[in-house]
C-alpha atoms as a PDB file:
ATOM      1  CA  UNK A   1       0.000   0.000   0.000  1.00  0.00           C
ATOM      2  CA  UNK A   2       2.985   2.337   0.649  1.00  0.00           C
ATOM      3  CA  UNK A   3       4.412   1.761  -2.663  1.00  0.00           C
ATOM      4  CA  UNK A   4       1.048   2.764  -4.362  1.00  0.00           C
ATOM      5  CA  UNK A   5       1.002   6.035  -2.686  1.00  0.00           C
ATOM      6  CA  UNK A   6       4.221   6.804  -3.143  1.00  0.00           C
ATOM      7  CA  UNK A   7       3.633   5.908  -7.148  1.00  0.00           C
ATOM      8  CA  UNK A   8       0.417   7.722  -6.609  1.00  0.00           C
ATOM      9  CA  UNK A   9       2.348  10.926  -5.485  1.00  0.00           C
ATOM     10  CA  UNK A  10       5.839  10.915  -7.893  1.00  0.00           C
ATOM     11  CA  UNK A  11       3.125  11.204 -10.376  1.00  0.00           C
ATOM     12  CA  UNK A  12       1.200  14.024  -9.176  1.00  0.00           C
ATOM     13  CA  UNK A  13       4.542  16.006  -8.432  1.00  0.00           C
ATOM     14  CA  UNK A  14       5.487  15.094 -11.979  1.00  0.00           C
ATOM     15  CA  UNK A  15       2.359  16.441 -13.242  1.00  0.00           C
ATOM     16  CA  UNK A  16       2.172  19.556 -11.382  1.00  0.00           C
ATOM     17  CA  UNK A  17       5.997  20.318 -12.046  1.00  0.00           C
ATOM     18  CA  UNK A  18       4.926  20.234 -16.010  1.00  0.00           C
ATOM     19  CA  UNK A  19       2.500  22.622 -15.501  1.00  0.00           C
ATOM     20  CA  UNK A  20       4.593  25.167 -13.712  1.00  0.00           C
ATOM     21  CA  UNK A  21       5.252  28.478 -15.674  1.00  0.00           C
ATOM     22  CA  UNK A  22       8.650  28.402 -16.922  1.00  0.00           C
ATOM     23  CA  UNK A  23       8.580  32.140 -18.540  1.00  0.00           C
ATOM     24  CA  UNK A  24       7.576  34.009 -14.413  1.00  0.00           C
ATOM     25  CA  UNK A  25      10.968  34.415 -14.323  1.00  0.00           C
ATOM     26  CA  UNK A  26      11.036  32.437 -10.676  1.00  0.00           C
ATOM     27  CA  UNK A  27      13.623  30.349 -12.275  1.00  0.00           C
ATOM     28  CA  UNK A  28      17.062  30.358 -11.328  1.00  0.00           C
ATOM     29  CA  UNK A  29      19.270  29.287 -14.137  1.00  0.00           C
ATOM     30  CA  UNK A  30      16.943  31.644 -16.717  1.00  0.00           C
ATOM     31  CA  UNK A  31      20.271  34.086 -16.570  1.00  0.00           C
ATOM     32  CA  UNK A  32      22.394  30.974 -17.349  1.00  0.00           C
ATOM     33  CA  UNK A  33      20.968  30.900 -20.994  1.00  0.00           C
ATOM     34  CA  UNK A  34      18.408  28.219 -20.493  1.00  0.00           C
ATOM     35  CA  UNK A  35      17.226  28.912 -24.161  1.00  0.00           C
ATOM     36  CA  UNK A  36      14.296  30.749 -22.992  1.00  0.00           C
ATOM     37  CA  UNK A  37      15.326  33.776 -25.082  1.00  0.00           C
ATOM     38  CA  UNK A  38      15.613  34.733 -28.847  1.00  0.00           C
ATOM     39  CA  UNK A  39      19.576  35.204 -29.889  1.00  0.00           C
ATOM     40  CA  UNK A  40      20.112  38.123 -31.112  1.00  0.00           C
ATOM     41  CA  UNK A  41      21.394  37.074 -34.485  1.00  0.00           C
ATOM     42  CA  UNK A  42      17.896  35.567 -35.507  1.00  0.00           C
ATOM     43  CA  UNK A  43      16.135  38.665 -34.996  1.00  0.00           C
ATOM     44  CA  UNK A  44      15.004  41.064 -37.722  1.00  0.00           C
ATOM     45  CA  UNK A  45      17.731  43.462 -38.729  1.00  0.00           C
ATOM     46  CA  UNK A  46      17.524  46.497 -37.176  1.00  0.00           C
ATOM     47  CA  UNK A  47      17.067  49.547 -39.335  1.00  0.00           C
ATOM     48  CA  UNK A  48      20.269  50.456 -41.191  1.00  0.00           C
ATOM     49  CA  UNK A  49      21.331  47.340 -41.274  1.00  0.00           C
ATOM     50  CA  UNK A  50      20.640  45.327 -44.575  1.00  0.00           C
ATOM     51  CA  UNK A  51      16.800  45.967 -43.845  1.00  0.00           C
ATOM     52  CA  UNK A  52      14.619  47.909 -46.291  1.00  0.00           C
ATOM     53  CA  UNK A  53      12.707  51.113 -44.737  1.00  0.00           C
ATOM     54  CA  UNK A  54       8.719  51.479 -44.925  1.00  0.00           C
ATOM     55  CA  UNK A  55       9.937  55.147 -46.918  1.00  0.00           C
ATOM     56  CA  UNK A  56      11.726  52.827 -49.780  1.00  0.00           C
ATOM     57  CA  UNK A  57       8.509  50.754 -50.420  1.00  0.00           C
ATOM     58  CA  UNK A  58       6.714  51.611 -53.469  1.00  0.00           C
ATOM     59  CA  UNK A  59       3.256  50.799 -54.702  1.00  0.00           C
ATOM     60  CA  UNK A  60       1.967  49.698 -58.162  1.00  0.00           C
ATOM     61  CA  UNK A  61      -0.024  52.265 -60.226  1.00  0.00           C
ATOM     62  CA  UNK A  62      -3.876  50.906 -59.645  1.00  0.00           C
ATOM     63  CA  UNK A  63      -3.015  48.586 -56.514  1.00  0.00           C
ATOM     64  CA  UNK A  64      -6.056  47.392 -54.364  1.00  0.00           C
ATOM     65  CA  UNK A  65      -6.586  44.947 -51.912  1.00  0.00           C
ATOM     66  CA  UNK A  66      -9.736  43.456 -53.558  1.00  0.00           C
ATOM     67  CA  UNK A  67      -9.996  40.410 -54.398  1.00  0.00           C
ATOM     68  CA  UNK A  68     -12.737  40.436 -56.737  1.00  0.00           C
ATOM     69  CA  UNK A  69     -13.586  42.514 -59.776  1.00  0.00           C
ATOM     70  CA  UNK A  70     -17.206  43.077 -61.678  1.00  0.00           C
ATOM     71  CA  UNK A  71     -17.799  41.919 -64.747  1.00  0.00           C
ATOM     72  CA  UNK A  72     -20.668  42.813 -67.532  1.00  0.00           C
ATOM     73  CA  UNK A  73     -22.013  40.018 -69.523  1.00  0.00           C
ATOM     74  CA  UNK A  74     -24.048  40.001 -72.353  1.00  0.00           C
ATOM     75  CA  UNK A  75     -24.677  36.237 -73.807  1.00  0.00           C
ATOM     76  CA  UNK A  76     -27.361  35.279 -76.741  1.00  0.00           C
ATOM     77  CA  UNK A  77     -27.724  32.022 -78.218  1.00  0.00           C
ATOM     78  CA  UNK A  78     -27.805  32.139 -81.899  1.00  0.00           C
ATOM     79  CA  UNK A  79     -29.767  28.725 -82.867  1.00  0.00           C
ATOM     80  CA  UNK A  80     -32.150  28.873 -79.758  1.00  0.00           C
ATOM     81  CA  UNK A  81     -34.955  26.191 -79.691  1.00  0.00           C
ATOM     82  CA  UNK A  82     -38.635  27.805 -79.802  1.00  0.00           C
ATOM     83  CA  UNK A  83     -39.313  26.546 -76.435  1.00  0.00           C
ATOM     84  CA  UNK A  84     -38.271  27.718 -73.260  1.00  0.00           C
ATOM     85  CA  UNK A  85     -34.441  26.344 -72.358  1.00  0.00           C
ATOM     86  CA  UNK A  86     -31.581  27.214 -69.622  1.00  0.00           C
ATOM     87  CA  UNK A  87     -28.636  28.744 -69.385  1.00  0.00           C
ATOM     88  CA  UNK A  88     -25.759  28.202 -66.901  1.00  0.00           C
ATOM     89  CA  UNK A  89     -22.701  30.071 -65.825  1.00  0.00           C
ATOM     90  CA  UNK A  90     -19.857  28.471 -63.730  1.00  0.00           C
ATOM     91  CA  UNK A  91     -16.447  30.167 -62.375  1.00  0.00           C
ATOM     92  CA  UNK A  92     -13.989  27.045 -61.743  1.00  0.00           C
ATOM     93  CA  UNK A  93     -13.490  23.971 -65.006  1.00  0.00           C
ATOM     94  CA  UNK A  94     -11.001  21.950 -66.183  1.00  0.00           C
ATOM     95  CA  UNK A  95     -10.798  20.496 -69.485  1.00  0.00           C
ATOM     96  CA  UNK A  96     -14.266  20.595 -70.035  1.00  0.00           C
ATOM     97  CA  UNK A  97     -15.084  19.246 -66.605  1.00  0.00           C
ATOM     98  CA  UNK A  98     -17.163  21.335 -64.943  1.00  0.00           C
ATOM     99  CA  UNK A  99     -16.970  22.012 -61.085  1.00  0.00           C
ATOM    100  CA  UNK A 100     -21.198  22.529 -60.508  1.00  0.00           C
ATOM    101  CA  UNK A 101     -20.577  24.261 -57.111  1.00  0.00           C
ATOM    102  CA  UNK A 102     -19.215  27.105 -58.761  1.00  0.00           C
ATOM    103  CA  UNK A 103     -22.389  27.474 -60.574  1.00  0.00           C
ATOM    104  CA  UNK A 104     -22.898  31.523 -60.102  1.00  0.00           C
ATOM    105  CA  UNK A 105     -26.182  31.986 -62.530  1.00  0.00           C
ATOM    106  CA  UNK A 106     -28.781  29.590 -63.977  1.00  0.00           C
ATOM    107  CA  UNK A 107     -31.274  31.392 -65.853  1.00  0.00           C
ATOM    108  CA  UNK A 108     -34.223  30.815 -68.344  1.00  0.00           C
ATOM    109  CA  UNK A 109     -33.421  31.199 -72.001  1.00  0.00           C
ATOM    110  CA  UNK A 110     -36.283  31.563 -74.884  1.00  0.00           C
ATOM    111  CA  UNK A 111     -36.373  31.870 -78.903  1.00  0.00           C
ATOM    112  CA  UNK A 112     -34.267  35.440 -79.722  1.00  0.00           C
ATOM    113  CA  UNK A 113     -33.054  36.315 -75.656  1.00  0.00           C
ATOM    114  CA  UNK A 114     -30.256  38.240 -75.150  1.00  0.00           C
ATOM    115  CA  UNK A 115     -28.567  37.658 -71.759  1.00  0.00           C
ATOM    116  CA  UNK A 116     -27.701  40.358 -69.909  1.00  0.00           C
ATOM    117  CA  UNK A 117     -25.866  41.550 -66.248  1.00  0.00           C
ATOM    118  CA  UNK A 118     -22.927  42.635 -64.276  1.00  0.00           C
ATOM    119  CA  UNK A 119     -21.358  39.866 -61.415  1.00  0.00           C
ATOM    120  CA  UNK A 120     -18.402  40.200 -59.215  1.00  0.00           C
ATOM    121  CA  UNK A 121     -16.043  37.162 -59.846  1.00  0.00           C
ATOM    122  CA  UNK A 122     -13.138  36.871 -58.492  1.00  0.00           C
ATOM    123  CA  UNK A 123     -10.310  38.062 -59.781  1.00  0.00           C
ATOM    124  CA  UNK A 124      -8.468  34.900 -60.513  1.00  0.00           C
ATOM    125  CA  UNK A 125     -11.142  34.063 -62.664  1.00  0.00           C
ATOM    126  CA  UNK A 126     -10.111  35.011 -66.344  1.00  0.00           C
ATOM    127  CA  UNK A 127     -12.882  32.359 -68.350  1.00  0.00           C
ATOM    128  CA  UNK A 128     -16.256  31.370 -67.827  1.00  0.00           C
ATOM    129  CA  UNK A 129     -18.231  28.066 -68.820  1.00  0.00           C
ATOM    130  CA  UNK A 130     -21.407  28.222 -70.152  1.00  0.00           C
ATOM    131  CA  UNK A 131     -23.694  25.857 -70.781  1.00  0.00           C
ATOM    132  CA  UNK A 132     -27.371  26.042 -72.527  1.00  0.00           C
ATOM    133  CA  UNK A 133     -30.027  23.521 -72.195  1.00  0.00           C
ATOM    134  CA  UNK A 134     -33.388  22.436 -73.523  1.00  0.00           C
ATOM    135  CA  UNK A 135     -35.646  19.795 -71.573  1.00  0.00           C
ATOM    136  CA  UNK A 136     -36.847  18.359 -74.990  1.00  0.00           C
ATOM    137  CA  UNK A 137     -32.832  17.731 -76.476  1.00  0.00           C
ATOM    138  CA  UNK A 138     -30.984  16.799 -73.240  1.00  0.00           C
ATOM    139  CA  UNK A 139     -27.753  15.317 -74.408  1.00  0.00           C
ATOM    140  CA  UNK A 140     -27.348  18.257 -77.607  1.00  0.00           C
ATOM    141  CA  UNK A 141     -26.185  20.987 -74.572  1.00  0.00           C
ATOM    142  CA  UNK A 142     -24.502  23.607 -76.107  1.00  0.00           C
ATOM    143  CA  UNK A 143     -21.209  24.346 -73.869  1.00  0.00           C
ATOM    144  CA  UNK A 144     -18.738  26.999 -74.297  1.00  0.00           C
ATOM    145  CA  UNK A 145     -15.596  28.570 -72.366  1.00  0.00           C
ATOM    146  CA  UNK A 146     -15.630  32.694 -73.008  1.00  0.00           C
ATOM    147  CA  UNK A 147     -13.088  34.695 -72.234  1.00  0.00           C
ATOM    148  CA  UNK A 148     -12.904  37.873 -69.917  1.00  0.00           C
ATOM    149  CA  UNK A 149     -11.531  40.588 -71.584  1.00  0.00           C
ATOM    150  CA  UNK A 150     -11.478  44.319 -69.947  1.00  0.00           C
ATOM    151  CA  UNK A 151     -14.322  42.916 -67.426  1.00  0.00           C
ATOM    152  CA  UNK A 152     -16.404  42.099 -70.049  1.00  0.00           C
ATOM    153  CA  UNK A 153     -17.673  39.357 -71.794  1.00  0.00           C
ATOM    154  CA  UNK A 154     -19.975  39.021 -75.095  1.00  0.00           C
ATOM    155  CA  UNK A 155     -20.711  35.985 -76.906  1.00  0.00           C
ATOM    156  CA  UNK A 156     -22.876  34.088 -79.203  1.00  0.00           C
ATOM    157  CA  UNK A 157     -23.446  30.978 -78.833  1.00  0.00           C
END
């Protein structure tokens, strides 16, 4: 029974010993170099010294810290069905493969309709898929990747 308290309290010194605060400064051999402290040589370099100033930084012409952009479409389908089909717009594809989360409009598209808005994509985004769609010809989608030039893209399709 003696051995099992005496287990019982090594391991609670132990564990209250881990938890003791270092960094107070209570410490004795903290002076002695007990790595506590940042050497000097792997802190920044003071000014003067090899460093650049915040005066010598310079700024591009037109610089902002957006990270999106709007754009103006205007889309029209030039052999439109004479019933009532869909048209969807997607940010993010590969290869044809089309990511459908990044689906950012989905509207209705009938005989002689001309498509037209202003989005915010971001600005990463230089091409957009589109894809049109009539319930009567599924499997004859018309899909096309258009190109964002000057924030603005126009297309027939």
């Amino acid at each position: 029974m003696k051995n099992i308290n005496f287990l019982l309290s090594i391991t609670a010194l132990t564990f209250l010993a881990a938890c003791s605060d270092s960094s107070s400064g209570s410490s004795s051999d903290e002076g002695a170099g007990s790595g506590s402290t940042t050497p000097a040589s792997t802190l920044p370099a003071a000014e003067g010294e090899n460093g650049i100033k915040t005066s010598e930084l310079s700024i591009p012409e037109g610089f902002t810290f957006s990270t999106e952009r709007e754009v103006s479409i205007t889309l029209s389908v030039a052999s439109s069905q004479s019933e009532r089909g869909f048209m969807s717009l997607y940010s993010e594809f590969k290869d044809g493969v089309v990511d459908h989360t990044s689906q950012f409009i989905i509207t209705p598209m009938n005989d002689e309709t001309e498509f037209q808005t202003s989005v915010m994509l971001p600005n990463h985004v230089d091409k957009i898929w589109v894809e049109v769609w009539y319930p009567s010809a599924v499997g004859h989608e018309i899909t096309q990747s258009v190109d964002i030039v000057d924030n603005t893209i126009n297309a027939v399709l």
